[in-house]
N, C-alpha and C. Protein backbone atom coordinates (compact mmCIF):
# COMPACT_ATOMS: atom_id res chain seq x y z
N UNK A 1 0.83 -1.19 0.00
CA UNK A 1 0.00 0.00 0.00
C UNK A 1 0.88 1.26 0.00
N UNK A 2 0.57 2.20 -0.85
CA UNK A 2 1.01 3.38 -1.01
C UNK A 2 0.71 4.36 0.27
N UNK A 3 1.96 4.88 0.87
CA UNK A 3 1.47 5.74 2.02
C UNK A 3 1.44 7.35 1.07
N UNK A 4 0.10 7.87 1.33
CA UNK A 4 -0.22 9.33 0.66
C UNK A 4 1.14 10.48 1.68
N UNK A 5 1.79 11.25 0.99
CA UNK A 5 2.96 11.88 1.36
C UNK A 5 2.41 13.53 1.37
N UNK A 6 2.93 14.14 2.36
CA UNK A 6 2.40 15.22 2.03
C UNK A 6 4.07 16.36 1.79
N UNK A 7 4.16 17.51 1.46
CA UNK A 7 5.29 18.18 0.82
C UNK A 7 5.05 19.63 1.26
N UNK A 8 6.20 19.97 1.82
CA UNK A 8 6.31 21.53 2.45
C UNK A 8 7.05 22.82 1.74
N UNK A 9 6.54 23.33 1.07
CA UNK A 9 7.49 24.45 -0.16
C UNK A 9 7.61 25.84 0.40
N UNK A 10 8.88 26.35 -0.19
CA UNK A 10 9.45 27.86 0.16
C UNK A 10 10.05 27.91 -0.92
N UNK A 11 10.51 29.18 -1.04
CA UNK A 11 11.07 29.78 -2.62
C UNK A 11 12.22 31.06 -1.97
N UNK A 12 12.79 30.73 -3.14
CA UNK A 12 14.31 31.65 -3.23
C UNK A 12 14.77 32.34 -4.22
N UNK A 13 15.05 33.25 -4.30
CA UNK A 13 15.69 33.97 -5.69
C UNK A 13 17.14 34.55 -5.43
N UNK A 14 17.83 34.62 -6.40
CA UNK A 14 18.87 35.24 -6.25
C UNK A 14 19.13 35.80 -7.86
N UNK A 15 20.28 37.22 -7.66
CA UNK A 15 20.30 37.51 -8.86
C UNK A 15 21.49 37.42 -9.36
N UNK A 16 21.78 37.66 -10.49
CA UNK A 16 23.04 37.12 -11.25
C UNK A 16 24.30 37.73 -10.18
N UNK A 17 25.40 36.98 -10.07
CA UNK A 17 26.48 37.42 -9.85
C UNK A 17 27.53 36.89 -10.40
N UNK A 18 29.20 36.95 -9.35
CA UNK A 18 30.08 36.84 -10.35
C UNK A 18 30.13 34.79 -11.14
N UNK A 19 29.44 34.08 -10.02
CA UNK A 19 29.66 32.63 -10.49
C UNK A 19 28.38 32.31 -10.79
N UNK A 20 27.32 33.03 -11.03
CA UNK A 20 25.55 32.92 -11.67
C UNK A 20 25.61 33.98 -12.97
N UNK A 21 25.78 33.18 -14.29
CA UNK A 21 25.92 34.13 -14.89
C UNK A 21 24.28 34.69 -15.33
N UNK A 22 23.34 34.46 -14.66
CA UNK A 22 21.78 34.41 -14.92
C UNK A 22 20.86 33.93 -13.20
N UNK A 23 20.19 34.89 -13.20
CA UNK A 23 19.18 35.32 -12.02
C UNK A 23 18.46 33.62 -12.06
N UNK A 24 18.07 33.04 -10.52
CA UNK A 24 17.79 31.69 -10.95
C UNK A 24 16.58 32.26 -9.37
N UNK A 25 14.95 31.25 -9.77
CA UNK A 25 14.41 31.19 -9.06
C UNK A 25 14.57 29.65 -8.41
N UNK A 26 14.43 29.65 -7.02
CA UNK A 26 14.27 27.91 -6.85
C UNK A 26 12.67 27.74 -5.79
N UNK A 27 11.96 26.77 -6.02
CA UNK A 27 10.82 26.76 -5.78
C UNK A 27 11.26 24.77 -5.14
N UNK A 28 11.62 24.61 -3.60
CA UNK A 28 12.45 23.74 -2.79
C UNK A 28 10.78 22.92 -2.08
N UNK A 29 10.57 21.93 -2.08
CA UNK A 29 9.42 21.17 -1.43
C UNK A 29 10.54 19.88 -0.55
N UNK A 30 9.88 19.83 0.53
CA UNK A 30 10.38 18.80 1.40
C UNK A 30 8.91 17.79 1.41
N UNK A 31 9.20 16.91 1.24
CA UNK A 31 8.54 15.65 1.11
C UNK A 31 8.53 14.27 2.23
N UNK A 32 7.52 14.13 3.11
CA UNK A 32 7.74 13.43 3.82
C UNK A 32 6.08 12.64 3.98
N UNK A 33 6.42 11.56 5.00
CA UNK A 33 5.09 10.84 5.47
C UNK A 33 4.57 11.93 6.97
N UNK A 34 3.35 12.09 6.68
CA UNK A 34 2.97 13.73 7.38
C UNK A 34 3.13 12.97 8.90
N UNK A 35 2.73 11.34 9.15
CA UNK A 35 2.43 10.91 10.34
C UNK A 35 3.67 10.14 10.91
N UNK A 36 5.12 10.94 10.53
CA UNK A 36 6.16 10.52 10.81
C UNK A 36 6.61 12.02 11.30
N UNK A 37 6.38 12.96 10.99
CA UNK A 37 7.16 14.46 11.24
C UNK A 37 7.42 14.84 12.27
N UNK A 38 6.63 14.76 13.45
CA UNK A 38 7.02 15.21 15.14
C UNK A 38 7.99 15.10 15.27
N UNK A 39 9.09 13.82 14.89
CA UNK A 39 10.62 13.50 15.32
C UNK A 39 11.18 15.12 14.95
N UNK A 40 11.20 15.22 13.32
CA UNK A 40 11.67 15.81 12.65
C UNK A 40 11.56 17.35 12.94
N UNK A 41 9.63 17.91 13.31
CA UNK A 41 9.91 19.24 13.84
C UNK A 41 10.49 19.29 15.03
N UNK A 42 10.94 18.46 15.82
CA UNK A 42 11.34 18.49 17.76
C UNK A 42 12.64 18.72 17.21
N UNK A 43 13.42 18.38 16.24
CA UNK A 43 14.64 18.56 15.85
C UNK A 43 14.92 20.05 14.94
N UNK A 44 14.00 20.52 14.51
CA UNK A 44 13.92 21.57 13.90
C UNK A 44 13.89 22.56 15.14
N UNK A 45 12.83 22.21 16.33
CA UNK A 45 12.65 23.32 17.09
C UNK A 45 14.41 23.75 17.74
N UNK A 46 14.85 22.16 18.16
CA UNK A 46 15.93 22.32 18.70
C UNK A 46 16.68 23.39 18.16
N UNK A 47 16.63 23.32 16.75
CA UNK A 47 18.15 24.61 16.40
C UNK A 47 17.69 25.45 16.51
N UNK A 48 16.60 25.97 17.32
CA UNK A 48 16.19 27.36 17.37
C UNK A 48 17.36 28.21 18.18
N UNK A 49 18.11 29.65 17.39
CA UNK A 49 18.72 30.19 18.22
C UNK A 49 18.07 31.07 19.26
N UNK A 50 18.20 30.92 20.87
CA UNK A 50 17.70 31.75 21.65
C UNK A 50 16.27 31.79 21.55
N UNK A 51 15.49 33.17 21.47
CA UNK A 51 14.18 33.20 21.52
C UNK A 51 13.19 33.22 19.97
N UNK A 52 14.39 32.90 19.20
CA UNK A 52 13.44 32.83 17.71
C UNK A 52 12.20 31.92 17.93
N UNK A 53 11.37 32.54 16.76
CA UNK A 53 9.90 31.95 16.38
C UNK A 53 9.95 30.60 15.26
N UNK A 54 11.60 30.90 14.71
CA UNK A 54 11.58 30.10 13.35
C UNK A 54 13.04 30.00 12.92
N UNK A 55 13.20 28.99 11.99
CA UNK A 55 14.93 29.27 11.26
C UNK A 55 14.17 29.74 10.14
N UNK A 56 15.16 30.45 9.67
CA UNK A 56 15.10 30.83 8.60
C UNK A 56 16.85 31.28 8.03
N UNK A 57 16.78 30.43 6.75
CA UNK A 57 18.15 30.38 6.60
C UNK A 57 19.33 31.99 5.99
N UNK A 58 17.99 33.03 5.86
CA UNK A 58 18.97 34.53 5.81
C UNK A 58 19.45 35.10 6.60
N UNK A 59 18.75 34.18 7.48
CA UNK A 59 19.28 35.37 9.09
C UNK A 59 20.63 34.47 9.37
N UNK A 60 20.88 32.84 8.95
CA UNK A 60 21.63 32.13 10.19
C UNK A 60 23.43 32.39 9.23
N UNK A 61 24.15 32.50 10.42
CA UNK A 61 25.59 32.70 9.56
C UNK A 61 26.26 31.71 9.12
N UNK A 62 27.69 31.18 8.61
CA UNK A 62 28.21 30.32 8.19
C UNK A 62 28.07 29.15 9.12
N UNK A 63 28.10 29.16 9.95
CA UNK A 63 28.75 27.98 10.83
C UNK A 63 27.13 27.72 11.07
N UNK A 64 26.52 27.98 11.73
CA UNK A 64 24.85 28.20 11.92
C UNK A 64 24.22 26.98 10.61
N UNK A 65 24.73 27.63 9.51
CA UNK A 65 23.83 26.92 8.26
C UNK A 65 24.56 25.58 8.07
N UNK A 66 25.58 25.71 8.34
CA UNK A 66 26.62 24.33 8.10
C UNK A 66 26.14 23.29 9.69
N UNK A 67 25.90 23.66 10.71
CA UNK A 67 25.38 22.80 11.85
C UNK A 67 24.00 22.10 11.44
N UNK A 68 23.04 23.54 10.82
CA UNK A 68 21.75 23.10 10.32
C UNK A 68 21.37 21.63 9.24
N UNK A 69 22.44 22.22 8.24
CA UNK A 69 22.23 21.13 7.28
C UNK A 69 22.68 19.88 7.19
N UNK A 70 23.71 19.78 8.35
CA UNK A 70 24.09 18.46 9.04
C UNK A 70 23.19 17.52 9.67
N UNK A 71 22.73 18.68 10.68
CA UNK A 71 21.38 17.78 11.38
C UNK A 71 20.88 17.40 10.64
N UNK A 72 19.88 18.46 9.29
CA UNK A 72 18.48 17.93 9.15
C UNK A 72 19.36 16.69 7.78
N UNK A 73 19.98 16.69 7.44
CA UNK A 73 20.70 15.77 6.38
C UNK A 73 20.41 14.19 6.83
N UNK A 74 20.21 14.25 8.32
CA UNK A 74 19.79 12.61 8.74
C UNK A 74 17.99 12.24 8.62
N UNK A 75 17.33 13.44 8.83
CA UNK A 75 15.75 12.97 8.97
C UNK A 75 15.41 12.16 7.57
N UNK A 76 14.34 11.73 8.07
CA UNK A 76 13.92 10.28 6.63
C UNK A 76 12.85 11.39 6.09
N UNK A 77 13.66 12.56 5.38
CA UNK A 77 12.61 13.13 4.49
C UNK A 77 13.74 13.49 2.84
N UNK A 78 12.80 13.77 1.69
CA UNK A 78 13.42 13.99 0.60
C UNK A 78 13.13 15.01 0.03
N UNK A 79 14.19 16.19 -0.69
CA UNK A 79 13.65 16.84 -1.21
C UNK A 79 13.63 17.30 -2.53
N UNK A 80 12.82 17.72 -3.31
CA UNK A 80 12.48 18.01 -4.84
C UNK A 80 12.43 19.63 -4.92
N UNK A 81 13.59 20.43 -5.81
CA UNK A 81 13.82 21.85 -5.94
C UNK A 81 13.82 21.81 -7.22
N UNK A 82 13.30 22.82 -7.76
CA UNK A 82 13.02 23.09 -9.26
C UNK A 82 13.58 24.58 -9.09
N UNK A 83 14.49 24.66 -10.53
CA UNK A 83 15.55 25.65 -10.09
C UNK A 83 14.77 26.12 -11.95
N UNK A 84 14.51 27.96 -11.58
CA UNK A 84 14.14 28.19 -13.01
C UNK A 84 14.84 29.08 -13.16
N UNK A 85 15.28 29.34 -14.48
CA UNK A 85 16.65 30.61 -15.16
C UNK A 85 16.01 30.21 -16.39
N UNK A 86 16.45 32.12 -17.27
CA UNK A 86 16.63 32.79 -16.32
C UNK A 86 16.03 33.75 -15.59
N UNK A 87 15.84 34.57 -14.58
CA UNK A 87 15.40 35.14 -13.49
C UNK A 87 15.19 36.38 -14.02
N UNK A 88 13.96 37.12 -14.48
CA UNK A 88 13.49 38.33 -14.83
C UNK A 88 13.71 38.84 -13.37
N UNK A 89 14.19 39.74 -12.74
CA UNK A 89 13.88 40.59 -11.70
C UNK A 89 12.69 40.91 -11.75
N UNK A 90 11.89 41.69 -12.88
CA UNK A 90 10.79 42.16 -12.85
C UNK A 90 9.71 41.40 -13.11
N UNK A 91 9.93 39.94 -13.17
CA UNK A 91 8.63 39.08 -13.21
C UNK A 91 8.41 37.88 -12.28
N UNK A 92 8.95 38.02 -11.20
CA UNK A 92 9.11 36.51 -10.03
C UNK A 92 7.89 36.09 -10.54
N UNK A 93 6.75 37.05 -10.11
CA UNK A 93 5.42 35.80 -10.25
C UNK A 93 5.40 34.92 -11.42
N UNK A 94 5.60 35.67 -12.54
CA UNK A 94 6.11 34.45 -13.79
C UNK A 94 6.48 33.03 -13.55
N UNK A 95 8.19 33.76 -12.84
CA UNK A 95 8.97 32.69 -12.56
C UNK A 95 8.54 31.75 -11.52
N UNK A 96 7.54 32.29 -10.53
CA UNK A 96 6.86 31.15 -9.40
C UNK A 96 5.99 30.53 -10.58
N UNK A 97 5.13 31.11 -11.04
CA UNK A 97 3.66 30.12 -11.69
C UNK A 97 4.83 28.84 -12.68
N UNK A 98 5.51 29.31 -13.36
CA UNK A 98 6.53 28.17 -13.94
C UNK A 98 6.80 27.04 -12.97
N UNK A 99 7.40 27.63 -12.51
CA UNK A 99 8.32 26.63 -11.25
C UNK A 99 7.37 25.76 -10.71
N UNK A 100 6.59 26.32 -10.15
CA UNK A 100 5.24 25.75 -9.02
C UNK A 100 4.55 25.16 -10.42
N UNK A 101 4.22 25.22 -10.86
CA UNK A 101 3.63 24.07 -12.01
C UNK A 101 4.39 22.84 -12.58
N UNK A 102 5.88 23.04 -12.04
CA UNK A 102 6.45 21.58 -12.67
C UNK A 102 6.50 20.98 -11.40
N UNK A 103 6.83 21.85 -10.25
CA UNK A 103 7.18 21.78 -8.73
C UNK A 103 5.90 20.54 -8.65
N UNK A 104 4.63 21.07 -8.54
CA UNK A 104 3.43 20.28 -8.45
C UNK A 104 3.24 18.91 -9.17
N UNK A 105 3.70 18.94 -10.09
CA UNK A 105 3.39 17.88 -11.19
C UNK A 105 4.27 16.85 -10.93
N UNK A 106 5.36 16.88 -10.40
CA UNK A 106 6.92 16.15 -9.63
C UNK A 106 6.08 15.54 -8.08
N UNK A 107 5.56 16.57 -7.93
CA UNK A 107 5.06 15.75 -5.92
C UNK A 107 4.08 14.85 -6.68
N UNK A 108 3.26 15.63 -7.71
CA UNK A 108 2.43 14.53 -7.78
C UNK A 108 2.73 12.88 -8.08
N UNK A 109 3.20 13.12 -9.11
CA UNK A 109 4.09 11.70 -9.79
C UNK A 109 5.08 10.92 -8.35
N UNK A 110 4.83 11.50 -7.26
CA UNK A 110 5.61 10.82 -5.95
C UNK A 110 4.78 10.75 -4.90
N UNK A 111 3.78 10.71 -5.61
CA UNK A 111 2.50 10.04 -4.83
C UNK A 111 2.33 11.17 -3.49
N UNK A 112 2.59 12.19 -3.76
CA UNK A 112 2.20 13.55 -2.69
C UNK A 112 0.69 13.55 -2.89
N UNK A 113 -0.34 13.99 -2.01
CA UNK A 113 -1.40 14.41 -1.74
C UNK A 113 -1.92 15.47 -1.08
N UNK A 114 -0.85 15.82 -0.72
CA UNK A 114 -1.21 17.13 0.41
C UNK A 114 0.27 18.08 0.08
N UNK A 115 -0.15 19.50 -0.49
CA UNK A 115 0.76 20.70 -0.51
C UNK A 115 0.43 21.47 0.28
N UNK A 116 1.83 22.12 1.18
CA UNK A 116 1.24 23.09 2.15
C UNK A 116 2.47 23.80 1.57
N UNK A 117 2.55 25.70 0.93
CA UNK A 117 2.83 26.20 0.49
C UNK A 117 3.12 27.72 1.55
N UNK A 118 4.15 28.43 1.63
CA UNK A 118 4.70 29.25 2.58
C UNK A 118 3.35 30.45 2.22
N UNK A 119 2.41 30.23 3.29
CA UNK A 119 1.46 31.70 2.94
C UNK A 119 2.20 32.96 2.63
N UNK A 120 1.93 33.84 1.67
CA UNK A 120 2.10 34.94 1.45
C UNK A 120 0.95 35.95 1.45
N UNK A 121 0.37 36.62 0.74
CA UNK A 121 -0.96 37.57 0.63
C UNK A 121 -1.83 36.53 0.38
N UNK A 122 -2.78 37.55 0.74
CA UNK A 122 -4.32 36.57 0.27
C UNK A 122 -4.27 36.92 -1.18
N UNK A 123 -3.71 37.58 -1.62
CA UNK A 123 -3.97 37.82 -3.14
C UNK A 123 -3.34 37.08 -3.87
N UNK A 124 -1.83 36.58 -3.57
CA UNK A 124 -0.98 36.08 -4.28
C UNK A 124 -1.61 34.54 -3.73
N UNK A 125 -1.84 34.24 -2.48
CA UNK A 125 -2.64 32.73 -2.25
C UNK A 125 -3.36 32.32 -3.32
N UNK A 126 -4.13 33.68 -3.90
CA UNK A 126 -5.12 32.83 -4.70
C UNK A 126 -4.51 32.96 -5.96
N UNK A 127 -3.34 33.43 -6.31
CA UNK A 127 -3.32 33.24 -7.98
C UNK A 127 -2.65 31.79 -7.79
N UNK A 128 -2.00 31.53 -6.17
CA UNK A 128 -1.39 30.23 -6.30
C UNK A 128 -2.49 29.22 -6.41
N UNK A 129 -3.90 29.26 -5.71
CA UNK A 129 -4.74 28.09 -5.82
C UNK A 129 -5.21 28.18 -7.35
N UNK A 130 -5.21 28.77 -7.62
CA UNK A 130 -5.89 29.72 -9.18
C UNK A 130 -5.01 28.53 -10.03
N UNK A 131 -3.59 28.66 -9.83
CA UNK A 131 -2.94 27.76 -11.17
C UNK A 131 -2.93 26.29 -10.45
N UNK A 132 -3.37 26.08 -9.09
CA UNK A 132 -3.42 24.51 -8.64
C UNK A 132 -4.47 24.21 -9.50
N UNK A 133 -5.81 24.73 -9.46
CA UNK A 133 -7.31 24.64 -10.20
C UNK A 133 -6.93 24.14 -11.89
N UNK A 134 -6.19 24.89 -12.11
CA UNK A 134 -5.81 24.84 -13.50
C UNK A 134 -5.16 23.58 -13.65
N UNK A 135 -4.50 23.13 -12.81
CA UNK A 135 -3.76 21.84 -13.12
C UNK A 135 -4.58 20.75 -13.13
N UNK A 136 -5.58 20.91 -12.02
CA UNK A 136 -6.81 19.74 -11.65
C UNK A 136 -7.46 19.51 -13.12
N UNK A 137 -8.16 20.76 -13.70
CA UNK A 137 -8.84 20.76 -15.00
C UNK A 137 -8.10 20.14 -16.05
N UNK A 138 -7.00 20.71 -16.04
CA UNK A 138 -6.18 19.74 -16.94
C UNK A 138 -5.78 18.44 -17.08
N UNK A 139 -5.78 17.38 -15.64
CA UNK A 139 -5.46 16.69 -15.29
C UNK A 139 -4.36 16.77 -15.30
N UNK A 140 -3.39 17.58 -14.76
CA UNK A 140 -2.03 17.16 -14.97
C UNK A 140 -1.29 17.27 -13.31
N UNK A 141 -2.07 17.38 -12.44
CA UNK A 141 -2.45 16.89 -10.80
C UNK A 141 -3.73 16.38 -10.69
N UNK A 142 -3.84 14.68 -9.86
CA UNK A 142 -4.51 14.45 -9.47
C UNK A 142 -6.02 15.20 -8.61
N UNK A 143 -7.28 15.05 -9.13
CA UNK A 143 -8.49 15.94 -8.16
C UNK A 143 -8.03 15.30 -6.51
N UNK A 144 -7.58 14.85 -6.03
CA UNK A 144 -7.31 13.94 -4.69
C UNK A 144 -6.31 14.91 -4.52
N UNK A 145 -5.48 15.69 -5.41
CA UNK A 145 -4.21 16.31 -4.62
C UNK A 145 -4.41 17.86 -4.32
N UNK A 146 -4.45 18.62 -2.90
CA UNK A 146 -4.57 19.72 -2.12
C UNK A 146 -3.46 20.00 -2.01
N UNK A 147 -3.54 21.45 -2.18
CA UNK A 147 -2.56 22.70 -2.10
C UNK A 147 -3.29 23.33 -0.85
N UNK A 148 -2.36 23.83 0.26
CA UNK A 148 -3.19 24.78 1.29
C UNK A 148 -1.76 25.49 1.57
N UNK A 149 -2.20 26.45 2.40
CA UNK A 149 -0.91 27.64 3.12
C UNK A 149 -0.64 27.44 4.18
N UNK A 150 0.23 27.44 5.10
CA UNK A 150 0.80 27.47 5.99
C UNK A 150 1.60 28.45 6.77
N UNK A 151 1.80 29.13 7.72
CA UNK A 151 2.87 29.90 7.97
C UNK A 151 3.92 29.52 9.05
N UNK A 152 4.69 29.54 7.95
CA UNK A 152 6.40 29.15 9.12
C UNK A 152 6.59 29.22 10.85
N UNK A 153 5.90 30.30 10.54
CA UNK A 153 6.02 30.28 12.77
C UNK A 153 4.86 29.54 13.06
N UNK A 154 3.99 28.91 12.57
CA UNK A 154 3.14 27.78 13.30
C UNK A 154 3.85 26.49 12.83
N UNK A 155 3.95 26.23 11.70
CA UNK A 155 4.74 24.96 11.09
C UNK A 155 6.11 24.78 10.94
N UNK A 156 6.74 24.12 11.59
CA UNK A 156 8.27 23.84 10.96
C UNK A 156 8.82 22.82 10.57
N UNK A 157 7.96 22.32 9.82
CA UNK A 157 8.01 21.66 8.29
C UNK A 157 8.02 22.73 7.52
N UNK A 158 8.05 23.60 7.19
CA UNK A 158 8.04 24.49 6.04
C UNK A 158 9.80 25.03 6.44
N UNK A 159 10.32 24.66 7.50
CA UNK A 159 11.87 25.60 7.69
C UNK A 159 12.61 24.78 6.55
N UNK A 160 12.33 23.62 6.68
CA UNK A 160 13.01 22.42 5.86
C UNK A 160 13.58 22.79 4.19
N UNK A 161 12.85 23.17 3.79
CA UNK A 161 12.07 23.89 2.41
C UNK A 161 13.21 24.91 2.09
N UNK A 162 12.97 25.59 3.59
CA UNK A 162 13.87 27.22 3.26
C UNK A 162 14.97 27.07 3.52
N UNK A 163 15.89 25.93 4.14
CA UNK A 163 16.90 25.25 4.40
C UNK A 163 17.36 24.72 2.89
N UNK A 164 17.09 24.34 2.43
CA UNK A 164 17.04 23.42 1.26
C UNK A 164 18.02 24.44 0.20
N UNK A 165 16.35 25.18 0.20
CA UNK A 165 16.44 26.55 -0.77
C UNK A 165 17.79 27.07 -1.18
N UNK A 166 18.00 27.46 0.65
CA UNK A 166 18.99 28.28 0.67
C UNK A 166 20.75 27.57 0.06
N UNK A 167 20.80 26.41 1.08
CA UNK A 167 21.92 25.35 0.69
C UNK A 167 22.62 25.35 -1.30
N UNK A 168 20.94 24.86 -1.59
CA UNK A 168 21.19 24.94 -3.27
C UNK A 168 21.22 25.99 -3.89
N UNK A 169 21.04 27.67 -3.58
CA UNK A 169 21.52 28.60 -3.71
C UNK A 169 22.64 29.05 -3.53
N UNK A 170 22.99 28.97 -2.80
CA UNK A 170 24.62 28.93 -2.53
C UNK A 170 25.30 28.14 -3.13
N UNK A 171 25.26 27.04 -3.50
CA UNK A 171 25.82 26.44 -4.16
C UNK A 171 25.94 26.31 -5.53
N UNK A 172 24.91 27.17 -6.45
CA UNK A 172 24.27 27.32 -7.62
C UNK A 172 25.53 28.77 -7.40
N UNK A 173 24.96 29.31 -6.65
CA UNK A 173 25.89 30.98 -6.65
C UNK A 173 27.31 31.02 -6.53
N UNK A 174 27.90 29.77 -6.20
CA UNK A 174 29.33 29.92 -5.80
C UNK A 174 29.63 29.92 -4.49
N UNK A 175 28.70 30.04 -3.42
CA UNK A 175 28.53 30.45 -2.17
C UNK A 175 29.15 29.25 -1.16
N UNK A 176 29.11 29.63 0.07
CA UNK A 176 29.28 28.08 0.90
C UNK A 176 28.78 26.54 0.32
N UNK A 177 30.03 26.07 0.06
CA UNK A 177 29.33 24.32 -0.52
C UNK A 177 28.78 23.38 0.14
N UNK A 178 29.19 24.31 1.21
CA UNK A 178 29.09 22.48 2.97
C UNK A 178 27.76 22.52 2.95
N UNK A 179 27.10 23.02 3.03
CA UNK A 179 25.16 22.88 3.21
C UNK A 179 24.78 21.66 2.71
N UNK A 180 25.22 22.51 1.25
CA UNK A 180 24.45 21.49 -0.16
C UNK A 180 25.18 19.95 0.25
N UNK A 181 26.60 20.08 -0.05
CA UNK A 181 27.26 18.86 0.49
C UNK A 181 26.54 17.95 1.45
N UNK A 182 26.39 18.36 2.37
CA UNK A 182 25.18 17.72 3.34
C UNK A 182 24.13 17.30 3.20
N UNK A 183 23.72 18.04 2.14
CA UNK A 183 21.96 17.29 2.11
C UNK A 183 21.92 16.96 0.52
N UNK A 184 22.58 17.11 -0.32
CA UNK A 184 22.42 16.49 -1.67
C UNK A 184 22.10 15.31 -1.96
N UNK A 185 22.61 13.85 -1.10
CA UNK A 185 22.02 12.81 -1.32
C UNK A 185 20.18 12.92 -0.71
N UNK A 186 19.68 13.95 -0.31
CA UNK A 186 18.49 13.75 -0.41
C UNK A 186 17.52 14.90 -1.44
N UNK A 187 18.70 15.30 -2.07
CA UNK A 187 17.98 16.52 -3.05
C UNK A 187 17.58 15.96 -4.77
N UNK A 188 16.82 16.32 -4.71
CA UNK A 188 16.60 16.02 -6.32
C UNK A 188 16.78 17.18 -7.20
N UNK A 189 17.20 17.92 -8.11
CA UNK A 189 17.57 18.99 -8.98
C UNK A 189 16.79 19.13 -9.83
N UNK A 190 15.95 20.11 -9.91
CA UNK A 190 15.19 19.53 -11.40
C UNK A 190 14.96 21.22 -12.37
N UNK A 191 16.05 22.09 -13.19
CA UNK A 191 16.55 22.73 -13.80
C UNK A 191 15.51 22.75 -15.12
N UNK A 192 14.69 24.62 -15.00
CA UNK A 192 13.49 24.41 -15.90
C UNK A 192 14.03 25.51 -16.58
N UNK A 193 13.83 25.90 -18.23
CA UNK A 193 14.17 27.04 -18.21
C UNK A 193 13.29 28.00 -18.47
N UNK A 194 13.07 29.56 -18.18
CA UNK A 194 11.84 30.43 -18.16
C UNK A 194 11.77 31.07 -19.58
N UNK A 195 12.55 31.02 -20.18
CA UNK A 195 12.87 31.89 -21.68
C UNK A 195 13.15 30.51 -22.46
């Protein structure tokens, strides 16, 4: 029997620099069995520095992100990042509706059923349910598969995501390698292009 998986997404951008010769969005889902996760957030809460609400990987410094991605590099979760270039500055939402449409179509084909997606506006929520709808009609996600929002300081399953993000950004950028190094045997790469 197939256990239904549910998948936790955050998004990253960065813009061209000297080892990116092109602006890259990454749209990072952590993928796990939802009725296995408690281990995994009690371990998330742990790296909380001091009185934070959340990790979040812009605030944490070198050594910080390199402890992080060690830990979470052991939990029995996997993750799927869809990396899109190249990166209009002036059109992210573009570059999300791209991304998040192959992003979706990947959980689906891995037997995901449940998306919980980093809330942003109620406005931008709905252009995100707006292109989930679109996928249903199309069939190209299962009607059985839900998209909902979440926000990071109640959930930390979604830090996972922004951990991810960040690791394969840096490493895409030239940046610290040790992250990615760490969690790559559970990363999947999946390189779309927007132009």
């Amino acid at each position: 029997m197939v256990v239904p998986l549910s998948a936790w997404v955050d998004e990253s951008a960065h813009s061209p620099s000297g080892a990116l010769p092109e602006g890259i969005y990454l749209l990072a889902a952590t993928v796990a069995d939802p009725d296995e996760c408690e281990p995994t957030r009690e371990v998330l809460r742990s790296l909380l520095p001091g009185k934070a609400r959340r990790l979040h990987w812009h605030t944490e410094g070198g050594r910080r992100r390199r402890l992080i991605a060690a830990a979470l590099a052991e939990r029995p979760v996997r993750h799927t990042v869809v990396i899109g270039a190249p990166l209009d500055a002036r059109k992210p939402e573009r570059a999300r509706r791209l991304c998040l449409e192959r992003l979706l179509f990947e959980l689906a084909a891995l037997d995901v059923s449940q998306v919980w997606l980093e809330s942003r506006t109620d406005r931008l929520n709905r252009a995100d349910r707006t292109m989930a709808a679109a996928l249903h009609s199309q069939g190209l996600i299962p009607k059985t598969f839900h998209v909902g929002f979440a926000a990071p300081t109640a959930e930390p399953m979604l830090w996972l995501p922004d951990v991810v993000a960040g690791a394969v950004g840096a490493h895409r950028c030239g940046g610290d390698d040790e992250p990615w190094q760490a969690l790559r045997a559970t990363i999947r790469e999946i390189d779309l292009r927007l132009s």
